[in-house]
Protein backbone atom coordinates (compact mmCIF):
# COMPACT_ATOMS: atom_id res chain seq x y z
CA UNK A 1 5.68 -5.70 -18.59
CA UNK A 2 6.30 -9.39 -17.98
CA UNK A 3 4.15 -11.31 -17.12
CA UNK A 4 1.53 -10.46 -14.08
CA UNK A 5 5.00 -8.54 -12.26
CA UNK A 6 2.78 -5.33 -12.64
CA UNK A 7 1.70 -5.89 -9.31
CA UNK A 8 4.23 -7.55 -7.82
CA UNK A 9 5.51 -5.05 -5.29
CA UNK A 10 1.90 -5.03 -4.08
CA UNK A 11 1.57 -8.72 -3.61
CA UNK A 12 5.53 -8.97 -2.29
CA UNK A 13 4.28 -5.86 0.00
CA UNK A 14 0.99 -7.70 1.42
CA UNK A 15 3.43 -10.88 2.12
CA UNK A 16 6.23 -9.00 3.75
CA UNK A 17 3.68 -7.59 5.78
CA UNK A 18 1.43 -10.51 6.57
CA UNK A 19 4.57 -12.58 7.65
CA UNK A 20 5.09 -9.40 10.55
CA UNK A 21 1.22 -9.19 11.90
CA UNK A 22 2.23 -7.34 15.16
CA UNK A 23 3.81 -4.41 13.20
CA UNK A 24 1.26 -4.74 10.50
CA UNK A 25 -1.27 -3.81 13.24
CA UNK A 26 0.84 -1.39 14.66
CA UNK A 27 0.90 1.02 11.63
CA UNK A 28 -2.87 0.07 10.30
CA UNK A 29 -3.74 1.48 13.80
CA UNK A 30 -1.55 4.79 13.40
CA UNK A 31 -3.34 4.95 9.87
CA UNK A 32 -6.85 5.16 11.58
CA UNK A 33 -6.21 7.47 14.24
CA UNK A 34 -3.71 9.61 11.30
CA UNK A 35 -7.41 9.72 9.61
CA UNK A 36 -9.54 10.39 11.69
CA UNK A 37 -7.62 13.56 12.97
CA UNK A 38 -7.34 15.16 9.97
CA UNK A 39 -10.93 14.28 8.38
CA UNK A 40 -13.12 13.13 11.57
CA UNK A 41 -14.07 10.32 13.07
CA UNK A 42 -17.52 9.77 11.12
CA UNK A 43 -16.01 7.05 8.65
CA UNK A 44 -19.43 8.25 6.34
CA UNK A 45 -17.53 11.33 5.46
CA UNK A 46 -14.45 10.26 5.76
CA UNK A 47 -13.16 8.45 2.90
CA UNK A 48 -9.50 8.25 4.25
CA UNK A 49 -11.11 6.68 7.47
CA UNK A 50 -13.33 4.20 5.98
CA UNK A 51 -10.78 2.81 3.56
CA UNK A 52 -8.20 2.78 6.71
CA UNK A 53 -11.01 0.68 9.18
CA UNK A 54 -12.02 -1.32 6.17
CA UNK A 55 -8.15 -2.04 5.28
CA UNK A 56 -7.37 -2.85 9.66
CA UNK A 57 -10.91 -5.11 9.62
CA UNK A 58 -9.29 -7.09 6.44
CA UNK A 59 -5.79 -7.51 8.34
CA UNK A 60 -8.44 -8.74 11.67
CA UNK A 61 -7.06 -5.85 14.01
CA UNK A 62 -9.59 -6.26 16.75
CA UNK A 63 -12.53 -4.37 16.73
CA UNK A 64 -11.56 -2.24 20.37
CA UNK A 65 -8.14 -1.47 18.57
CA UNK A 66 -9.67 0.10 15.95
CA UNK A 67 -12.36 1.85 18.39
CA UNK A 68 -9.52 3.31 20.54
CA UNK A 69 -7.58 4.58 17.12
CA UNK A 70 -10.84 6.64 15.92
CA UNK A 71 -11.25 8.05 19.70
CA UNK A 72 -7.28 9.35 19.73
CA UNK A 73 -7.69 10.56 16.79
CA UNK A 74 -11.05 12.54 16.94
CA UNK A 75 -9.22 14.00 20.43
CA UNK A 76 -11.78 12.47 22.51
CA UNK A 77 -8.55 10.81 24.29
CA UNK A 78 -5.06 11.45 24.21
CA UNK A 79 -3.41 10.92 20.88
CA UNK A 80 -0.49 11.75 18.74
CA UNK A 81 -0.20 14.03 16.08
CA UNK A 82 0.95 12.40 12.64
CA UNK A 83 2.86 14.16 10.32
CA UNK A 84 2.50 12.63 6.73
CA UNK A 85 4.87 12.50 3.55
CA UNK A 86 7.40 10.74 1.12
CA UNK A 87 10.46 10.24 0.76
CA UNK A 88 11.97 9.13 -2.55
CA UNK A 89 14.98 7.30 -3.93
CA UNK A 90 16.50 4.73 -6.01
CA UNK A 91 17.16 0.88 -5.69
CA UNK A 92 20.04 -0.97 -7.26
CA UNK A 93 19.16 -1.00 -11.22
CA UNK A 94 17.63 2.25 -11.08
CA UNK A 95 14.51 1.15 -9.35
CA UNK A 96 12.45 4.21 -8.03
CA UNK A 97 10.85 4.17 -4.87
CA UNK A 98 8.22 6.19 -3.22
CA UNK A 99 8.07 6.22 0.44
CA UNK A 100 5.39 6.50 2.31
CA UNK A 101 6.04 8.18 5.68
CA UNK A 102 3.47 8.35 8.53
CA UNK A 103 5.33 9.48 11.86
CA UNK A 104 5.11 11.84 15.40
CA UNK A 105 9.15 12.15 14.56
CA UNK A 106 10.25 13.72 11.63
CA UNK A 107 14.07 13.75 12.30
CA UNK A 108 13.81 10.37 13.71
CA UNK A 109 12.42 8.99 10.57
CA UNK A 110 14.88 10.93 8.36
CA UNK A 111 17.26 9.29 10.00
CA UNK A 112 16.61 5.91 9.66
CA UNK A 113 15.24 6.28 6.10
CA UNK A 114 18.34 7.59 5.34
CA UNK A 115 20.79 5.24 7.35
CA UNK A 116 18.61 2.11 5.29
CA UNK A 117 19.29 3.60 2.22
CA UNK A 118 23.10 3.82 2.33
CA UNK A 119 23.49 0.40 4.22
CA UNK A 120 21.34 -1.49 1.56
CA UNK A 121 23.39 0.23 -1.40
CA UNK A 122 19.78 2.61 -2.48
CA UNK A 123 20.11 6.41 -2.90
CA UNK A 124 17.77 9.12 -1.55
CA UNK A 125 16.93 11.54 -4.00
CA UNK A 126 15.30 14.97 -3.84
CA UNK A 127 12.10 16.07 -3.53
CA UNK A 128 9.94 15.44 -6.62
CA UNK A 129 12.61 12.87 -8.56
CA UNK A 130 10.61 9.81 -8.94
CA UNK A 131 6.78 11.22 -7.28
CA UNK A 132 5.89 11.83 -10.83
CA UNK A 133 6.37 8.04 -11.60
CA UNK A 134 3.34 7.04 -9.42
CA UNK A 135 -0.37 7.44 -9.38
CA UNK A 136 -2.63 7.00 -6.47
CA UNK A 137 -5.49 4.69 -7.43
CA UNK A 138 -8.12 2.56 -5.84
CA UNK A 139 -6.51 -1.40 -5.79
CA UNK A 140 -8.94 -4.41 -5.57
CA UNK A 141 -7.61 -7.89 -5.77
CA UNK A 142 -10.75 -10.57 -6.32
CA UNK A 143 -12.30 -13.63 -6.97
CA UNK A 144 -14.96 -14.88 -8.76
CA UNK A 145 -16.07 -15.20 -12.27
CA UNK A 146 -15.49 -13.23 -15.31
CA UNK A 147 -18.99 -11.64 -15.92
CA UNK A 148 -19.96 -11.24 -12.80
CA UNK A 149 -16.63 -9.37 -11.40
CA UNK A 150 -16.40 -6.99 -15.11
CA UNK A 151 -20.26 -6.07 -14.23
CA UNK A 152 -20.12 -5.20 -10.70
CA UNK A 153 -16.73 -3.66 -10.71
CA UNK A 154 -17.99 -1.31 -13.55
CA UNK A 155 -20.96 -0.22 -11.99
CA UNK A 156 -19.10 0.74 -8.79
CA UNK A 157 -17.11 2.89 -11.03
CA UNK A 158 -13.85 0.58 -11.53
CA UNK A 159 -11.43 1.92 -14.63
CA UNK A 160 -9.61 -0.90 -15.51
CA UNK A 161 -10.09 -5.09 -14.68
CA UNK A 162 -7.66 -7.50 -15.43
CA UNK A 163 -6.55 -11.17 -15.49
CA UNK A 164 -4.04 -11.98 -13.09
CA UNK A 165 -3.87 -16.08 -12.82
CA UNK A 166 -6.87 -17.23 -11.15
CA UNK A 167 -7.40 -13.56 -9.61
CA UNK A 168 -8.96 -10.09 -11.21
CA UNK A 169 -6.87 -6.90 -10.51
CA UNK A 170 -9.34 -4.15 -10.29
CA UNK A 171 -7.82 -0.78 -10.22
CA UNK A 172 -10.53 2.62 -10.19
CA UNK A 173 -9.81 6.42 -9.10
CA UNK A 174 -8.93 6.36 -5.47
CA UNK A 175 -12.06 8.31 -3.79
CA UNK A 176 -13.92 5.47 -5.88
CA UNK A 177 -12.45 1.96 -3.92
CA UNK A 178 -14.99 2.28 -1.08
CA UNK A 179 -18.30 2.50 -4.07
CA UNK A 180 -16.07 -0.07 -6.21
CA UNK A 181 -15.90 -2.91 -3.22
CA UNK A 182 -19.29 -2.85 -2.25
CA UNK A 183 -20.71 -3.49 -5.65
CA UNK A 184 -18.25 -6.38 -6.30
CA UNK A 185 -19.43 -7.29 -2.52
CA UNK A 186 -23.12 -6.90 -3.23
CA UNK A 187 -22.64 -9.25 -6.21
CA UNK A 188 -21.15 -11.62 -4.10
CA UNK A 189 -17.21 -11.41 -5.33
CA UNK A 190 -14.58 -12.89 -2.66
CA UNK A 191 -12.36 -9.77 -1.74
CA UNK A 192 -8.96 -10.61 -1.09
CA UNK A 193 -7.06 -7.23 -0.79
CA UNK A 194 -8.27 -3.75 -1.39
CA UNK A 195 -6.21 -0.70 -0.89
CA UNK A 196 -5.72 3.16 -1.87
CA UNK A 197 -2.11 2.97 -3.28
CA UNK A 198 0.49 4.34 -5.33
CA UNK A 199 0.51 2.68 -8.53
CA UNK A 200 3.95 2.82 -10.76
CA UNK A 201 3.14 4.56 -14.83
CA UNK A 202 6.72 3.22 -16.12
CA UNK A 203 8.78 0.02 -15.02
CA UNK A 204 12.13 -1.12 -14.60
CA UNK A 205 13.07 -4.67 -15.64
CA UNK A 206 14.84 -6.39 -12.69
CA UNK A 207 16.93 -9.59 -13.44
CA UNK A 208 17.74 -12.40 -11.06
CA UNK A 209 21.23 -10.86 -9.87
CA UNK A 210 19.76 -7.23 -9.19
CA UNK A 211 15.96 -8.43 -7.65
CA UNK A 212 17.46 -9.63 -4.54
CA UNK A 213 19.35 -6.21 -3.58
CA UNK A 214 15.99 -4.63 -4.54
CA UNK A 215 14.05 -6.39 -2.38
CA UNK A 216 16.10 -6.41 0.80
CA UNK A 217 16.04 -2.57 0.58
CA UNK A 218 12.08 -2.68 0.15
CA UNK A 219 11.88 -5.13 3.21
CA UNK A 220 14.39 -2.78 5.52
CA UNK A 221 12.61 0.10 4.65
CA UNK A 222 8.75 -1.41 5.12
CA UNK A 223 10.47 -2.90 8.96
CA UNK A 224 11.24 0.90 9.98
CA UNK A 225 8.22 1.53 12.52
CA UNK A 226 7.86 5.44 10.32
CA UNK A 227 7.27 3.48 7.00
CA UNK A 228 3.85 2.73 6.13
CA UNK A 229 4.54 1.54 2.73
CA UNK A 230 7.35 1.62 -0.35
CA UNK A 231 5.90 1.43 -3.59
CA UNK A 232 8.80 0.62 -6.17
CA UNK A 233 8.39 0.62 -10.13
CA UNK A 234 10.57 -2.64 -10.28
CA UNK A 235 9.35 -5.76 -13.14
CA UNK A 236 10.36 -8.76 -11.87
CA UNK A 237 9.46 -11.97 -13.87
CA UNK A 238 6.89 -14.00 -11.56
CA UNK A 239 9.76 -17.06 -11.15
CA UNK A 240 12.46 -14.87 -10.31
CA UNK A 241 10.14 -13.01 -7.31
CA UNK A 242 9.29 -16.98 -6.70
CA UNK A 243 13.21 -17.49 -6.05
CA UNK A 244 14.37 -14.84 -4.62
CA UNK A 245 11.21 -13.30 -2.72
């Protein structure tokens, strides 16, 4: 893969979604209270729960938000019941994406996962055609130095740590990122993202004429209120992204 474009969906991803913090919050909330219904509210025993609060806190959803999102979802208020899957397709070049849905409306997010595909030139595909392309793993993105980060991250139980610029990627077994942050965090490494996600196996080189119809699919899909996330097995060289991001 060139360059550090590995992880470039992830970092285009976090920007996309930094740049819209009101629907950022939105679905970070919908996560918790998704969570907490199906696992409990006691974030202790609750992986799913604690890495959702944890992932709101990071994004500064305010505390209450967060509070209210647990309560729905434990049914100690009214909530909503979440249904959860993915959908899965292709981007121009042959791009696979995985689609993460979260939603209290199936047919309504059918819908408009399907009308973004055809209007942004992707294709849906069926059931299974590009899942197997992705692995769920634990996702740290840090700072500090090189000793300190390689010892704490393996003692939490990290797999793999690697260079990225001035950065470490950390990536570890998902049911392992809570363990994994809080020894990099008890050793006193700067967190700067940490997330379950749904890391790509293969990749598909993307050149400057196909990465901008790839990304304007990602971003109209990741907009859609149903979408929690679109992981996408694309490689785009770090100064094309630059240009065309």
């Amino acid at each position: 893969m060139a360059g550090h474009s590995k992880w470039a969906n992830i970092k285009h991803r976090k920007g996309r979604q930094d740049a819209k913090r009101g629907k950022l919050f939105a679905k970070l909330i919908r996560a918790i209270e998704s969570a907490a219904r199906n696992g409990g509210s006691d974030p202790t025993g609750n992986a799913t729960l604690a890495t959702a609060i944890q992932k709101a806190k990071d994004a500064s959803v305010p505390k209450d938000n967060i509070e209210r999102a647990i309560a729905r979802g434990s049914g100690d208020v009214d909530g909503v019941d979440y249904e959860e899957f993915y959908y899965e397709g292709y981007a121009a070049g042959g791009v696979a994406l995985y689609v993460h849905i979260l939603t209290d409306n199936r047919n309504r997010a059918a819908s408009d996962v399907r009308a973004t595909f055809n209007k942004q030139g992707g294709s849906l595909g069926e059931p299974g055609s590009v899942g197997y392309l992705f692995e769920q793993k634990g996702y740290i993105l840090a700072s500090g130095d090189e000793d300190t980060v390689m010892m704490a991250a393996l003692e939490g139980g990290a797999e793999d740590v690697v260079s990225s610029d001035d950065q470490w990627e950390i990536t570890s077994a998902a049911g392992d990122l809570v363990a994994v942050r809080a020894a990099l965090e008890e050793a006193g490494v700067s967190i700067d993202q940490a997330e379950v996600t749904q890391l790509p196996m293969t990749s598909v080189p993307v050149d400057e004429k196909t990465a901008p119809k790839v990304l304007r699919l990602v971003d109209a899909l990741e907009d859609l209120d149903d979408v929690q996330a679109v992981y996408a097995n694309f490689d785009i060289p770090d100064e094309v992204l630059a240009e065309v991001g």
